[in-house]
N, C-alpha and C. Protein backbone atom coordinates (compact mmCIF):
# COMPACT_ATOMS: atom_id res chain seq x y z
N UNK A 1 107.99 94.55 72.33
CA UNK A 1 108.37 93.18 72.61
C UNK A 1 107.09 92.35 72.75
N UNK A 2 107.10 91.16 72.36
CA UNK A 2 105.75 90.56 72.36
C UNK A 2 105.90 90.03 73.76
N UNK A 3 104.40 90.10 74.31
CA UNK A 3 103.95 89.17 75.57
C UNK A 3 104.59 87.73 75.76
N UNK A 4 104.68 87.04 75.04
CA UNK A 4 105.15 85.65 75.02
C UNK A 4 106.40 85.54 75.13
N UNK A 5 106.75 86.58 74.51
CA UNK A 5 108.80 86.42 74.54
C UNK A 5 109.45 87.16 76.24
N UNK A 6 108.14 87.96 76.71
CA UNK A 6 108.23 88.84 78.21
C UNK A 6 107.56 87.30 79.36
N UNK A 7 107.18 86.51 78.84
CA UNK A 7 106.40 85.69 79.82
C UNK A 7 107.35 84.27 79.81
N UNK A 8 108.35 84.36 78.68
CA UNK A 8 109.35 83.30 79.13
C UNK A 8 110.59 83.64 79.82
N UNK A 9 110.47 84.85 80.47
CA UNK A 9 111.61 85.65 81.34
C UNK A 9 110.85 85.19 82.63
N UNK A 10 109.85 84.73 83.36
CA UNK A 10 109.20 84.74 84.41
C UNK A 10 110.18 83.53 84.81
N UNK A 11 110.11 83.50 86.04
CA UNK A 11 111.26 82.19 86.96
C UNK A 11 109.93 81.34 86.77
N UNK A 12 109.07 81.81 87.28
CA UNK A 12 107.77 80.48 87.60
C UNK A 12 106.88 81.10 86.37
N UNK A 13 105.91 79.70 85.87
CA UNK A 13 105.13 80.03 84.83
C UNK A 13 103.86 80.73 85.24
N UNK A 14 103.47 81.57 84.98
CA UNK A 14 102.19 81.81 84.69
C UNK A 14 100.75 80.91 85.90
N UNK A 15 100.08 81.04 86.49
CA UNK A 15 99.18 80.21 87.54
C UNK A 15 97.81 80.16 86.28
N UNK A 16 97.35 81.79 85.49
CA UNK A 16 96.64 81.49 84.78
C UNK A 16 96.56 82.46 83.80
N UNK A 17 96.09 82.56 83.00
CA UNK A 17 95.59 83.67 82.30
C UNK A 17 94.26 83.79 82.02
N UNK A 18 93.67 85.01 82.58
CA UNK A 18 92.28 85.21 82.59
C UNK A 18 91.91 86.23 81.41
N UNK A 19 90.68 85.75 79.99
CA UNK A 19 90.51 86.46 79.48
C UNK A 19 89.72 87.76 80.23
N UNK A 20 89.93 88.65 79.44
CA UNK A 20 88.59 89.97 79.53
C UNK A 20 86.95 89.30 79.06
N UNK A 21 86.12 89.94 80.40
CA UNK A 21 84.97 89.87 79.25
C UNK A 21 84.46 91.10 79.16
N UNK A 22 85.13 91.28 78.09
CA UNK A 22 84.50 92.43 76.40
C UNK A 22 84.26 92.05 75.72
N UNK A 23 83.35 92.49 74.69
CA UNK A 23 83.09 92.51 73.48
C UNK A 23 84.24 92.33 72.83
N UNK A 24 83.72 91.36 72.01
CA UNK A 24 85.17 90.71 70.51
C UNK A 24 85.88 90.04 71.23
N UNK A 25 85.51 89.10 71.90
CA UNK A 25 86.26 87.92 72.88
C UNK A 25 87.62 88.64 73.12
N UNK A 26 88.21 87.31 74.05
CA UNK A 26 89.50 87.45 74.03
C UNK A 26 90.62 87.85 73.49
N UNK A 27 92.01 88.51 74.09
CA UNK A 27 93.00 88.83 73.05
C UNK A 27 93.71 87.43 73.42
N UNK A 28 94.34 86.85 71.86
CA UNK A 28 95.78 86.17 71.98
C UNK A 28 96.92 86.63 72.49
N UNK A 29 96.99 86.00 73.71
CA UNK A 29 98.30 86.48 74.10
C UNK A 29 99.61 86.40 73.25
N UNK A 30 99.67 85.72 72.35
CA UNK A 30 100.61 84.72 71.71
C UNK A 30 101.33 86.41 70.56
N UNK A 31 99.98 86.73 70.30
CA UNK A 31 100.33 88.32 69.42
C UNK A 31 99.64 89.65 69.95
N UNK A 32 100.25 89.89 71.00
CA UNK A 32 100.14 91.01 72.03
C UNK A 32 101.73 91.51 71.79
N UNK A 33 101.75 92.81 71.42
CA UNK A 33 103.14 93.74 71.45
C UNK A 33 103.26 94.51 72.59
N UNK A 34 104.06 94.23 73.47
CA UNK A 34 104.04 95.48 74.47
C UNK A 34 105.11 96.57 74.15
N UNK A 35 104.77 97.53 74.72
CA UNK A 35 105.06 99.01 74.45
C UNK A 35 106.18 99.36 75.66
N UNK A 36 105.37 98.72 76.63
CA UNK A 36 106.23 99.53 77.84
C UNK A 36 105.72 98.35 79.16
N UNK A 37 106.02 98.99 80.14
CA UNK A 37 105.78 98.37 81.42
C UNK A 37 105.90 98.98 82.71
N UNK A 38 104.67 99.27 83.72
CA UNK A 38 103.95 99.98 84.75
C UNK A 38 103.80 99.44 85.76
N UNK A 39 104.32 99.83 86.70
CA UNK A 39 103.59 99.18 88.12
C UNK A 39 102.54 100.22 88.70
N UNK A 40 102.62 101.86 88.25
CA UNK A 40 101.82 102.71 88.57
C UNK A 40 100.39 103.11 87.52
N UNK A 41 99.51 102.83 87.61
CA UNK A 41 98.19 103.03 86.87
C UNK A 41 97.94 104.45 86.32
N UNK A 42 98.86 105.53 87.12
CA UNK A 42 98.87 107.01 86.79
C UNK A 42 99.77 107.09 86.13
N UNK A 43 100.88 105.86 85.62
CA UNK A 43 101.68 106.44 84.69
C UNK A 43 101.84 105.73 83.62
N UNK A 44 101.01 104.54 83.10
CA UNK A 44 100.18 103.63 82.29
C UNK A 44 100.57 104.84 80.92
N UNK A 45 100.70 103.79 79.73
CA UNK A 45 100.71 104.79 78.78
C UNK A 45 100.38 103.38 77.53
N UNK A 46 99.82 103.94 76.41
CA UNK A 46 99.22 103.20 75.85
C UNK A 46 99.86 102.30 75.07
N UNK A 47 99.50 100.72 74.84
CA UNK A 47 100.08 99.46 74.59
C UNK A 47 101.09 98.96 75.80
N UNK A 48 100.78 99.19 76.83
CA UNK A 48 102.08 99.03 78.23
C UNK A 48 101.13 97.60 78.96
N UNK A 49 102.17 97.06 79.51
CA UNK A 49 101.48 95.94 80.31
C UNK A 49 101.80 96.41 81.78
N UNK A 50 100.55 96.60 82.75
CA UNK A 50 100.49 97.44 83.95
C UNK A 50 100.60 95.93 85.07
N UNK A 51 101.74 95.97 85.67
CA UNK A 51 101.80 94.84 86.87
C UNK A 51 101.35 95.30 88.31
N UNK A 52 100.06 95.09 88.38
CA UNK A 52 99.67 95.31 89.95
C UNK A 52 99.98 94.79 90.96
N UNK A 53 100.98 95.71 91.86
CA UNK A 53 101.66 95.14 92.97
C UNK A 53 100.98 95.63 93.76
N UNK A 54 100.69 94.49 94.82
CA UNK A 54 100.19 94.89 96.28
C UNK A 54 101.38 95.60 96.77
N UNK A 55 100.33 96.73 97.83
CA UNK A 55 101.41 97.80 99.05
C UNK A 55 100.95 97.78 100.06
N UNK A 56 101.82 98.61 100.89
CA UNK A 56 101.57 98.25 102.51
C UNK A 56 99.98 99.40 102.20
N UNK A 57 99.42 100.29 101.63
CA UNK A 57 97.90 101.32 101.63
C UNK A 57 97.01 100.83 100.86
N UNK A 58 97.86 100.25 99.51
CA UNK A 58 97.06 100.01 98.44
C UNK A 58 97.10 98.83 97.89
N UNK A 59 96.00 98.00 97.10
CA UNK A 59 96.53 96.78 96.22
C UNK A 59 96.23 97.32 94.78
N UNK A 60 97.73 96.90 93.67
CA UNK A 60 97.47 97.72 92.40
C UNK A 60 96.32 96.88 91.56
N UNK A 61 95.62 96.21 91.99
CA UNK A 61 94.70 95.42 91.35
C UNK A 61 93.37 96.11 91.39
N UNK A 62 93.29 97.10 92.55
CA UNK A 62 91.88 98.00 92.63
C UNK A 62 92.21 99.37 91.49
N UNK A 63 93.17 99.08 90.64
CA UNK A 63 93.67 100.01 89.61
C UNK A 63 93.26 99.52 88.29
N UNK A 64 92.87 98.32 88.05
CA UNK A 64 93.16 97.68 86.78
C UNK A 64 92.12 98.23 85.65
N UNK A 65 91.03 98.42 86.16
CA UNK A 65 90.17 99.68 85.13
C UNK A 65 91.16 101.34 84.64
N UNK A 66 91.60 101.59 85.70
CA UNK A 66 92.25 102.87 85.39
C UNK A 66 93.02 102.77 84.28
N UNK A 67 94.27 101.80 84.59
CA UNK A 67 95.19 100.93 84.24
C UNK A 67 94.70 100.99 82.48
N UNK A 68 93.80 99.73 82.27
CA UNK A 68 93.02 100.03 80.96
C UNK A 68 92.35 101.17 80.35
N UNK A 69 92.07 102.47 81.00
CA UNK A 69 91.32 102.99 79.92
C UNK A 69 92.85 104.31 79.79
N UNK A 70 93.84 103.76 80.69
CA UNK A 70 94.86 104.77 80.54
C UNK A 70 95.72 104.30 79.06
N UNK A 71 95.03 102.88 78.89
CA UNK A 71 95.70 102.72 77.72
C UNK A 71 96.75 101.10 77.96
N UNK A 72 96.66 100.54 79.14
CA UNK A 72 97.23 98.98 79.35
C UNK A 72 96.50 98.07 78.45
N UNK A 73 97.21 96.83 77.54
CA UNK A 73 96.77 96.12 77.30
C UNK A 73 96.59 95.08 77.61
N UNK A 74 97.11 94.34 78.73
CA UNK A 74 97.54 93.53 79.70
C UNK A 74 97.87 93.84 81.33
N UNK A 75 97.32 92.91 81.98
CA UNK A 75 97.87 93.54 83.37
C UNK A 75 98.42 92.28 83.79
N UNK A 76 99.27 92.08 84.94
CA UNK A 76 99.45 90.86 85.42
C UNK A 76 99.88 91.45 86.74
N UNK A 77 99.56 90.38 87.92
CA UNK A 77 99.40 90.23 89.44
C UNK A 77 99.05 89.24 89.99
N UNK A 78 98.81 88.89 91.32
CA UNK A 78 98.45 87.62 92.49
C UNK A 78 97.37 87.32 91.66
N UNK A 79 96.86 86.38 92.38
CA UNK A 79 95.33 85.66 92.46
C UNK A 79 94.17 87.12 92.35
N UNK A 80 93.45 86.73 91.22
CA UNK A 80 92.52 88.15 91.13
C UNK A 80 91.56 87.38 92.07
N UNK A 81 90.83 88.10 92.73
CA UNK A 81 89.58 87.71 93.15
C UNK A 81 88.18 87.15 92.18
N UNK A 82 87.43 86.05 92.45
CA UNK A 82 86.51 85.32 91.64
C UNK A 82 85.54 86.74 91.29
N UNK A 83 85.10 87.38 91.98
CA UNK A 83 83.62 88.69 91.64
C UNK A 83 84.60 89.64 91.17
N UNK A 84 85.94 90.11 90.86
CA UNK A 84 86.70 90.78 90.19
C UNK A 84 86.96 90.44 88.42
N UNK A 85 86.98 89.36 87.96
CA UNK A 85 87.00 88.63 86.95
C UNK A 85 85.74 89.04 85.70
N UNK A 86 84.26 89.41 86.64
CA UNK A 86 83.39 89.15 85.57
C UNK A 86 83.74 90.37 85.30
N UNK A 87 83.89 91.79 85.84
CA UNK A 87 84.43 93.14 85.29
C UNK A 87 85.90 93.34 84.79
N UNK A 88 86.23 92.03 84.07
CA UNK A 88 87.84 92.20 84.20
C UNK A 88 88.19 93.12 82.56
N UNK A 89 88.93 94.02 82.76
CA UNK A 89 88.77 95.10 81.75
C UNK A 89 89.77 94.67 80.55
N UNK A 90 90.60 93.99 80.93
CA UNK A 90 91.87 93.27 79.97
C UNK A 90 91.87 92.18 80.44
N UNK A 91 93.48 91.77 79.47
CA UNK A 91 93.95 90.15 79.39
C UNK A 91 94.35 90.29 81.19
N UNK A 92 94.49 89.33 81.92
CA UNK A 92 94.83 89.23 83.19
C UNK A 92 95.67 88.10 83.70
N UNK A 93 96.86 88.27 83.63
CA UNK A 93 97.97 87.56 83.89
C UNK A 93 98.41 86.77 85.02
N UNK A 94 97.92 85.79 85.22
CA UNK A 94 98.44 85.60 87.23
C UNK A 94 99.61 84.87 87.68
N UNK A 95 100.38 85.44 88.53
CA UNK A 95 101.28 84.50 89.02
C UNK A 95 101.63 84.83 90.47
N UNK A 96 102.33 83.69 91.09
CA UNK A 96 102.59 83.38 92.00
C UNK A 96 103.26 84.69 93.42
N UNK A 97 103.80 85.01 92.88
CA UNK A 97 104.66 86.64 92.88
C UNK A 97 104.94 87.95 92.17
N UNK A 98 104.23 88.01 92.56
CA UNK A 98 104.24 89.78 91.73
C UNK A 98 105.56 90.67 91.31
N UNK A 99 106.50 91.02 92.98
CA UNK A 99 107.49 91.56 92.80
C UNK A 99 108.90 90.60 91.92
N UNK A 100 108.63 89.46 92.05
CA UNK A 100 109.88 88.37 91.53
C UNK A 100 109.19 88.47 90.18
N UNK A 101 107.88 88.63 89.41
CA UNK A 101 107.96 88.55 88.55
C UNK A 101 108.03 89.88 87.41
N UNK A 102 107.97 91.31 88.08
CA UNK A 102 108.25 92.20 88.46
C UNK A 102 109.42 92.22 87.59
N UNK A 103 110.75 92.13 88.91
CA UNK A 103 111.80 92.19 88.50
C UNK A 103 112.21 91.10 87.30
N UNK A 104 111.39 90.19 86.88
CA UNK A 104 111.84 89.31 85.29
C UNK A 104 111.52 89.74 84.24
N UNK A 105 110.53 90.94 84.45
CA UNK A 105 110.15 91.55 83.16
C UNK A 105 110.41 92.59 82.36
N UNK A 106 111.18 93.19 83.64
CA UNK A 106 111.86 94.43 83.79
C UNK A 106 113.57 94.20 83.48
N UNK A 107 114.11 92.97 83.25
CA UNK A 107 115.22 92.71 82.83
C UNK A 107 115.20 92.13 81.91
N UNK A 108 113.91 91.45 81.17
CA UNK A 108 113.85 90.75 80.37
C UNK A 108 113.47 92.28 78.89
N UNK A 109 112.90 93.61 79.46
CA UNK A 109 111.89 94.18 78.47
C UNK A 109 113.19 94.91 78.22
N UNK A 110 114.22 95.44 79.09
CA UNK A 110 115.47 96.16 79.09
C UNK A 110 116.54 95.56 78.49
N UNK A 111 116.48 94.02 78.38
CA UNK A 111 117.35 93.46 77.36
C UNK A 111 118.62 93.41 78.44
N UNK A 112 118.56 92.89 80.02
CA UNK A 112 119.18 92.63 80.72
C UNK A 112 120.48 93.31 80.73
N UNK A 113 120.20 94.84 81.10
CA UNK A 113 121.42 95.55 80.73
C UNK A 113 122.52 95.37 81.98
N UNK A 114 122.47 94.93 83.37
CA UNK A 114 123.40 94.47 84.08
C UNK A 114 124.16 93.58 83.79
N UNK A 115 123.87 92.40 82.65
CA UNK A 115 125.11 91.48 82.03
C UNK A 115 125.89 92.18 81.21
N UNK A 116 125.98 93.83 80.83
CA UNK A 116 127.11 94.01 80.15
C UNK A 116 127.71 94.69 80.87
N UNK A 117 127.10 95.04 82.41
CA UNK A 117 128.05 96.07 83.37
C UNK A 117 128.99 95.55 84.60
N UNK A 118 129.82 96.09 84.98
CA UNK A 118 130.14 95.77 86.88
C UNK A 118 129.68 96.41 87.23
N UNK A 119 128.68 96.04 88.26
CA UNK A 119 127.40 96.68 89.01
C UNK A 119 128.30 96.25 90.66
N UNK A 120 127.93 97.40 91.38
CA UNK A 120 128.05 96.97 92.78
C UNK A 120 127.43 97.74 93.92
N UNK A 121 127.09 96.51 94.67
CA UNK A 121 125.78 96.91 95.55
C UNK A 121 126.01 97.26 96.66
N UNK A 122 125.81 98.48 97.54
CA UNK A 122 126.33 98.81 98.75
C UNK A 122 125.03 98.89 99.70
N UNK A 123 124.73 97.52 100.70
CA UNK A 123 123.84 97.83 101.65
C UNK A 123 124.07 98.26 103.42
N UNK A 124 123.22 98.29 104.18
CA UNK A 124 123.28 98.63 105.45
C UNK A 124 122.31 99.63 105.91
N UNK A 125 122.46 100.06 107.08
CA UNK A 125 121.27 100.79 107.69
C UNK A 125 121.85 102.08 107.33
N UNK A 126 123.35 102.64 107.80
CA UNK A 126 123.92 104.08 107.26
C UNK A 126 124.84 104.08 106.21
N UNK A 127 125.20 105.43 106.29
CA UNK A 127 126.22 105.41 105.34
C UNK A 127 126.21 104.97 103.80
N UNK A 128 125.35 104.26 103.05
CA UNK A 128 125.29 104.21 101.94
C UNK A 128 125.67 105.01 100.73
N UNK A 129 124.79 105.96 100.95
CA UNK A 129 125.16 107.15 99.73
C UNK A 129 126.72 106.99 100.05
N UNK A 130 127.11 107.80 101.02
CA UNK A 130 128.65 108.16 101.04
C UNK A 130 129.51 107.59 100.82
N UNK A 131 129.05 105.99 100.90
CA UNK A 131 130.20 104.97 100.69
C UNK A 131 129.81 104.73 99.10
N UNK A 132 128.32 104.52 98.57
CA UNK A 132 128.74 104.36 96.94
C UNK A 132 129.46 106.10 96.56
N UNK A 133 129.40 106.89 97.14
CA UNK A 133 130.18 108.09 96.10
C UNK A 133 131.98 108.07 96.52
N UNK A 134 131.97 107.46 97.87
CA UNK A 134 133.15 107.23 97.81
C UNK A 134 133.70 106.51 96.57
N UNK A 135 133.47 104.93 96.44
CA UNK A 135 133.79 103.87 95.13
C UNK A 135 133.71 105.14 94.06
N UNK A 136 132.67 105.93 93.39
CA UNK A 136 132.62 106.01 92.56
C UNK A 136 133.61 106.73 92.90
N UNK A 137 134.00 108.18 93.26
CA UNK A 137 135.21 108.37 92.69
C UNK A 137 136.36 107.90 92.85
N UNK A 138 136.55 106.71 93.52
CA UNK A 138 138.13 105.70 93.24
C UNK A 138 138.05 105.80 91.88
N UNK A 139 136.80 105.21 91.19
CA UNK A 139 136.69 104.22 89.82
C UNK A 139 136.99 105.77 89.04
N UNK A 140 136.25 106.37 89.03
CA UNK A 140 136.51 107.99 88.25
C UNK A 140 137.90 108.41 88.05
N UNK A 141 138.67 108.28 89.88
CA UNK A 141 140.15 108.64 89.67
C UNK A 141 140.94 107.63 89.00
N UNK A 142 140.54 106.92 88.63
CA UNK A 142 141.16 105.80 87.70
C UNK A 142 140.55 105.76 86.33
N UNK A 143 140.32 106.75 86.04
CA UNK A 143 139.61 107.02 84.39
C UNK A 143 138.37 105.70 84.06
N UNK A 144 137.69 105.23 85.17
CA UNK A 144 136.90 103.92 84.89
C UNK A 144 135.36 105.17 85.23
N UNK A 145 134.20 104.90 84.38
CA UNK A 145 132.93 105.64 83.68
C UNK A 145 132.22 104.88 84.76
N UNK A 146 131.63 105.27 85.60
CA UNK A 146 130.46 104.88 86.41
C UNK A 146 129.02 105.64 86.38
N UNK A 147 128.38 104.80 86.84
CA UNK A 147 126.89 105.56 87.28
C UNK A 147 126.51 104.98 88.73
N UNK A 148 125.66 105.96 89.35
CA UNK A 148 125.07 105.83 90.45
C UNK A 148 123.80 105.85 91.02
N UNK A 149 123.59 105.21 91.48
CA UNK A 149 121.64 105.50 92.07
C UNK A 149 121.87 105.37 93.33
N UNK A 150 121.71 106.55 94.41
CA UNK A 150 121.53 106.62 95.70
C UNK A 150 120.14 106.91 96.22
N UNK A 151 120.28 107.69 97.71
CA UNK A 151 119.32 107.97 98.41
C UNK A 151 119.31 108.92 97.39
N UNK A 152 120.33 109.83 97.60
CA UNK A 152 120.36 111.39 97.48
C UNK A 152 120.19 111.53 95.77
N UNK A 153 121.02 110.94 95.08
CA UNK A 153 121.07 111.35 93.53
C UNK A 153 121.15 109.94 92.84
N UNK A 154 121.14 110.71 91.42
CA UNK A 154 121.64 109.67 90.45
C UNK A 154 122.16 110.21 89.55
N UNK A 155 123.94 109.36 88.99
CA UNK A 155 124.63 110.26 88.21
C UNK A 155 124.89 108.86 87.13
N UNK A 156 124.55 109.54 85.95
CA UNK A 156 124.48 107.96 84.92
C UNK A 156 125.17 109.22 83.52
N UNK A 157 125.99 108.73 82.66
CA UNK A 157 126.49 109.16 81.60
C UNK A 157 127.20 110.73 81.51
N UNK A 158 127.46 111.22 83.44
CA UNK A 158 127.54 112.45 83.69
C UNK A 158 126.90 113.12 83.80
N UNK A 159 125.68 112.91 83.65
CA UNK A 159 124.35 113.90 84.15
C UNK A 159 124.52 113.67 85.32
N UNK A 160 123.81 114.45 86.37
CA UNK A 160 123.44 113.96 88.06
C UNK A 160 122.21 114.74 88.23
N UNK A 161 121.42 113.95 89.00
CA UNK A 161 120.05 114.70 89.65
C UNK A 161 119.75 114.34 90.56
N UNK A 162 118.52 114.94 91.64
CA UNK A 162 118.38 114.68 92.54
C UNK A 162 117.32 113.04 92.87
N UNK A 163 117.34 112.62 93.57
CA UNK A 163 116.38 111.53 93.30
C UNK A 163 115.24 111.68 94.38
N UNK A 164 114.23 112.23 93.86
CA UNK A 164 113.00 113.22 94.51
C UNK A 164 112.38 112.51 95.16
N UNK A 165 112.49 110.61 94.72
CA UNK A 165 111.61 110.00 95.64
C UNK A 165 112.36 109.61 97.07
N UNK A 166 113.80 109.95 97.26
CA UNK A 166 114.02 109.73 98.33
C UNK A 166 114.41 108.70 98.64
N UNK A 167 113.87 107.13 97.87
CA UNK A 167 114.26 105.81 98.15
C UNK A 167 115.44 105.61 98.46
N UNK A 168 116.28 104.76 98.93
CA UNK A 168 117.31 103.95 98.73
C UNK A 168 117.38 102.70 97.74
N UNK A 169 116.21 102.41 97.65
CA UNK A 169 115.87 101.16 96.86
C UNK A 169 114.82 101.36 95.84
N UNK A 170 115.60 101.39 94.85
CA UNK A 170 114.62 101.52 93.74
C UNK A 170 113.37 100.27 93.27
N UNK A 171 112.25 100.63 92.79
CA UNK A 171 111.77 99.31 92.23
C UNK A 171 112.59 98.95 91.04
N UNK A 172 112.79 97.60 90.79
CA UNK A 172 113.02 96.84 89.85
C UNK A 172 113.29 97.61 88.00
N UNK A 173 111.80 97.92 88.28
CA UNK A 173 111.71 98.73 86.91
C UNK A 173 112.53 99.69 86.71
N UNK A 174 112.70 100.55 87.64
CA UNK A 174 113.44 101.94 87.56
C UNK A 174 114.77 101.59 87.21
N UNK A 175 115.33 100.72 88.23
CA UNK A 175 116.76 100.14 88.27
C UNK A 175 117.13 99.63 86.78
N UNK A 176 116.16 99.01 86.23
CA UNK A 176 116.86 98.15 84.92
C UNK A 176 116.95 99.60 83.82
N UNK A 177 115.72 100.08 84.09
CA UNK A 177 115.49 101.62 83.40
C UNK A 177 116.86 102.31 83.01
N UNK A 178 117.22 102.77 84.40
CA UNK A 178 118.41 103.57 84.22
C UNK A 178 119.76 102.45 84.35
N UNK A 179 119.81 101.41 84.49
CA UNK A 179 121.35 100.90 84.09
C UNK A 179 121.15 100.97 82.14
């Protein structure tokens, strides 16, 4: 999917775009193909645009070399820092919000697969899992095809597995991933 057609899915535009300085100037963003899309620098794979999200240990912006030689052609995140810029290893994308823009790119690169589903969201402090596996099998005993993403598992097309990270809440990416 080209960069430009992923950057008019953003709610808010763009704050800036910072070239790389490498050798052979700048890339056009305008004809940039992306491949894929990363919030983790260890799992970067080549032609992917890597979005560095700040965390409560880490900021993914102290990644953005990794990020590139793992094979990112683009990164985008907050405000880079001014003495971060002159080593900037790629194109560098900035906006306002990371995770909101996050989740626009990740529905926009997936081809917004929740507008062809009934999706339904079960929150609270307990009980979750049990209450989405309850629904699902109402919908099951009524011959209606569901999938699930819990704490505990995820069951999508009749497969089921365990979900190793434990979350309740998936990132963005994952979620559009598997609907």
């Amino acid at each position: 999917m080209l960069l430009t057609t992923l950057l008019t899915s953003l709610e808010q535009p763009p704050v800036e775009i910072i070239a790389p300085n490498i050798p052979g100037g700048a890339i056009a963003p305008n004809n940039v193909e992306i491949t894929g899309l990363a919030y983790d620098s260890r799992q970067v794979q080549a032609g992917e645009l890597f979005i560095a999200v700040p965390g409560f240990h880490t900021d993914g912006r102290r990644f953005l070399a990794d990020a590139a030689q793992r094979g990112a052609i683009v990164a985008l995140g907050e405000t880079l820092p001014r003495d971060a810029q002159a080593s900037l290893p790629l194109l560098y994308i900035e906006v306002q919000d990371v995770r909101i823009a996050l989740a626009n790119l990740a529905c926009a690169f997936y081809k917004y697969p929740a507008n062809q589903l009934c999706t339904i969201g079960v929150t609270g402090t307990d009980g979750k899992t049990t209450t989405s596996n309850l629904i699902s099998a109402i919908f099951e005993a009524a011959e209606i095809q569901t999938g699930l993403m819990t704490t505990a598992n995820f069951r999508i097309s009749g497969q089921e597995w365990e979900n190793a990270t434990r979350q309740s809440t998936l990132e963005a990416l994952e979620i559009q991933q598997y609907l």
